[in-house]
Protein backbone atom coordinates (compact mmCIF):
# COMPACT_ATOMS: atom_id res chain seq x y z
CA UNK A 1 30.19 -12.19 9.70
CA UNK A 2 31.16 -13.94 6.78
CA UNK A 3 28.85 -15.81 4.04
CA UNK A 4 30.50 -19.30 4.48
CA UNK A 5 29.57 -19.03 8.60
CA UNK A 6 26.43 -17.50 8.15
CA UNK A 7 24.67 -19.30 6.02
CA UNK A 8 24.91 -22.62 7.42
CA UNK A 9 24.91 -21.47 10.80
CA UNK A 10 21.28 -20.12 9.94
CA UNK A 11 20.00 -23.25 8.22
CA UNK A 12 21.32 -25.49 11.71
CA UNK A 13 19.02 -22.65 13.35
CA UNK A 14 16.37 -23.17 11.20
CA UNK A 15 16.58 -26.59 11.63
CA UNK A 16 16.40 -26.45 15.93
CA UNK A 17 13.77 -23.90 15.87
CA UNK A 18 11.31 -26.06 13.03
CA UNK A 19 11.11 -29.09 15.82
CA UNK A 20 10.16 -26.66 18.52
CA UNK A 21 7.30 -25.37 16.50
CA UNK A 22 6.08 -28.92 15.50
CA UNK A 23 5.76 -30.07 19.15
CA UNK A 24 2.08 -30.44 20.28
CA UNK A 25 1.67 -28.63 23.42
CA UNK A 26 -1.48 -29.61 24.53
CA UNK A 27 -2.78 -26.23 22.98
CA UNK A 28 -6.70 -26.53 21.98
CA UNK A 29 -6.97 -25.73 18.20
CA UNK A 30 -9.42 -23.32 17.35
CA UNK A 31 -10.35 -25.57 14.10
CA UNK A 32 -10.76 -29.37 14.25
CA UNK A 33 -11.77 -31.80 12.06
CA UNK A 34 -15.60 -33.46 13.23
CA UNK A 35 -15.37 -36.86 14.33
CA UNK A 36 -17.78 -39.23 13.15
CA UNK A 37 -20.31 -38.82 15.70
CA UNK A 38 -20.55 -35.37 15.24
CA UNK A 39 -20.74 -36.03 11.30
CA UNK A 40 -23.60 -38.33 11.87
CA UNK A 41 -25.72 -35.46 13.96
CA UNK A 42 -26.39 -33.08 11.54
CA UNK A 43 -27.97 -30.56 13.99
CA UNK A 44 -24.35 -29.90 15.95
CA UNK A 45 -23.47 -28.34 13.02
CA UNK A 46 -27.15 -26.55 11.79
CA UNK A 47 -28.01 -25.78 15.35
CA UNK A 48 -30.02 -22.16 15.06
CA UNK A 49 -29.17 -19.69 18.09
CA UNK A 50 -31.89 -18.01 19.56
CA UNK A 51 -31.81 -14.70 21.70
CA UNK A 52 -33.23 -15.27 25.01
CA UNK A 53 -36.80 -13.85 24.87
CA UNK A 54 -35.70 -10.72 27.44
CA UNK A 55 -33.56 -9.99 24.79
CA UNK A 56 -35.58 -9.57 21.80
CA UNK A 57 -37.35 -6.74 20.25
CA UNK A 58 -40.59 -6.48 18.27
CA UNK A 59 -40.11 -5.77 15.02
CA UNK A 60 -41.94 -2.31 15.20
CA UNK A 61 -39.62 -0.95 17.82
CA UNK A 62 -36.98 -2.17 15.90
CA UNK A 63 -38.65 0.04 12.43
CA UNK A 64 -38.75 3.27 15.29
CA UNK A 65 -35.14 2.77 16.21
CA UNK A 66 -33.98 2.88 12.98
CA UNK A 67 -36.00 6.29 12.37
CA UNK A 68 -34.81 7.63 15.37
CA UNK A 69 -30.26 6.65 14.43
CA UNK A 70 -28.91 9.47 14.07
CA UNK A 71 -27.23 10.17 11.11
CA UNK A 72 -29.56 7.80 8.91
CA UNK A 73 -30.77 11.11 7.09
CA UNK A 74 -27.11 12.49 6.37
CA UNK A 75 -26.34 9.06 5.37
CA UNK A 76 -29.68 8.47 2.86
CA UNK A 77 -28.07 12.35 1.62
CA UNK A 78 -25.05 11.48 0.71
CA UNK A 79 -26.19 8.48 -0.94
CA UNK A 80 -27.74 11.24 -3.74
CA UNK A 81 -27.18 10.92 -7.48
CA UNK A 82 -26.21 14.48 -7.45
CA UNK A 83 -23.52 14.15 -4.35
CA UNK A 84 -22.26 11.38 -6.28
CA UNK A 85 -21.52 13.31 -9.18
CA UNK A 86 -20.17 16.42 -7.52
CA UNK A 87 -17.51 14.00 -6.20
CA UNK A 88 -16.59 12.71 -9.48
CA UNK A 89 -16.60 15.75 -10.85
CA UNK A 90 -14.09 17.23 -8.06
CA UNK A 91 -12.03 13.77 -8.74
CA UNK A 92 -11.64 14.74 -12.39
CA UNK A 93 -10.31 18.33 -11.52
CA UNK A 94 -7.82 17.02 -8.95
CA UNK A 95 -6.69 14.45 -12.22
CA UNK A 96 -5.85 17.57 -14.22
CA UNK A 97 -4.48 19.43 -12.15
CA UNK A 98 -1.88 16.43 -11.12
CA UNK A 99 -1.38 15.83 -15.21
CA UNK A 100 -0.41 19.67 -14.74
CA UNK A 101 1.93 19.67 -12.34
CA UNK A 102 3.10 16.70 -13.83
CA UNK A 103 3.81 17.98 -17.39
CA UNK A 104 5.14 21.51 -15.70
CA UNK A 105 7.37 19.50 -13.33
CA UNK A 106 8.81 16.94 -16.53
CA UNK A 107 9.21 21.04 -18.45
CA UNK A 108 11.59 22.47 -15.43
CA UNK A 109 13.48 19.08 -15.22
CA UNK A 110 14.21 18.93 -19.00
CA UNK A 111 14.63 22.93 -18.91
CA UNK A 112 17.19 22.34 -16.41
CA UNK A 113 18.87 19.32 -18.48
CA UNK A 114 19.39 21.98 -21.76
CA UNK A 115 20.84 24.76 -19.31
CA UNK A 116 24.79 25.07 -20.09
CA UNK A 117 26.41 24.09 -17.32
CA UNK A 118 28.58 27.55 -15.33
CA UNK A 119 32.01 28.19 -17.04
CA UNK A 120 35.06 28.14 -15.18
CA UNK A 121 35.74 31.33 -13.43
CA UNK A 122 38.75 33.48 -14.40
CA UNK A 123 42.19 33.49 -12.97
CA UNK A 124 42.24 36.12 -10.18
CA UNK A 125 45.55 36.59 -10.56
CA UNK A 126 48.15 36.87 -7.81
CA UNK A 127 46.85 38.71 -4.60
CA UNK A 128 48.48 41.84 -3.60
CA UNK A 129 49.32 40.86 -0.28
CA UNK A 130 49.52 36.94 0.29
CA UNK A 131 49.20 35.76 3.42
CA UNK A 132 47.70 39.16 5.10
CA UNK A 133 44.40 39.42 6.37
């Protein structure tokens, strides 16, 4: 399709499609402005949520729970100062070795630049019986 169709055939479309988006719907938006009433009651806004009481747990069960999650120790382990520096250290040796293969890959590619290029192969001369297999 050609550039002088195309282009203002896309901005008509453009133009269709923006007045279908602006439309209101009826659609309930998930974020409103408060109205004054609401603005005047403070506690619609600062409300605090409770759990219903079948629903909440003493704070000593929850202190037993946590002791019990498995995977709290491995976690509090790998949280060591000495984990934390076998990683960097492992980090650093995967950085050199990249700089490495770096350097040795930059070596072969200029390597391969300096290589004379293969000379042009000598005249065979005349075969002894053309066209024969």
């Amino acid at each position: 399709m050609k550039t002088k169709v195309f282009v203002p055939a896309a901005i008509a479309l453009m133009g269709f499609s923006a007045g279908a988006w602006a439309d209101d719907d009826g659609a309930e938006a998930t974020i409103r402005l408060m109205g004054t009433a609401e603005a005047e009651l403070p506690g619609a806004v600062t409300k605090t949520i409770e759990l219903p009481d079948h629903l909440q747990v003493a704070a000593e069960d929850q202190a037993v729970t946590v002791d019990k999650a498995k995977g709290h120790d491995k976690a509090n382990e790998r949280l060591t100062n000495e984990n934390r520096k076998k990683g960097l250290s492992n980090a650093e040796a995967a950085r050199e070795n990249g700089k490495e293969m770096a350097e040795k890959a930059k070596d072969a590619r200029e390597s391969r630049a300096r290589a004379e290029p293969p000379g042009r192969p000598e005249e065979p001369g005349r075969p002894d019986n053309p066209g024969r297999r």
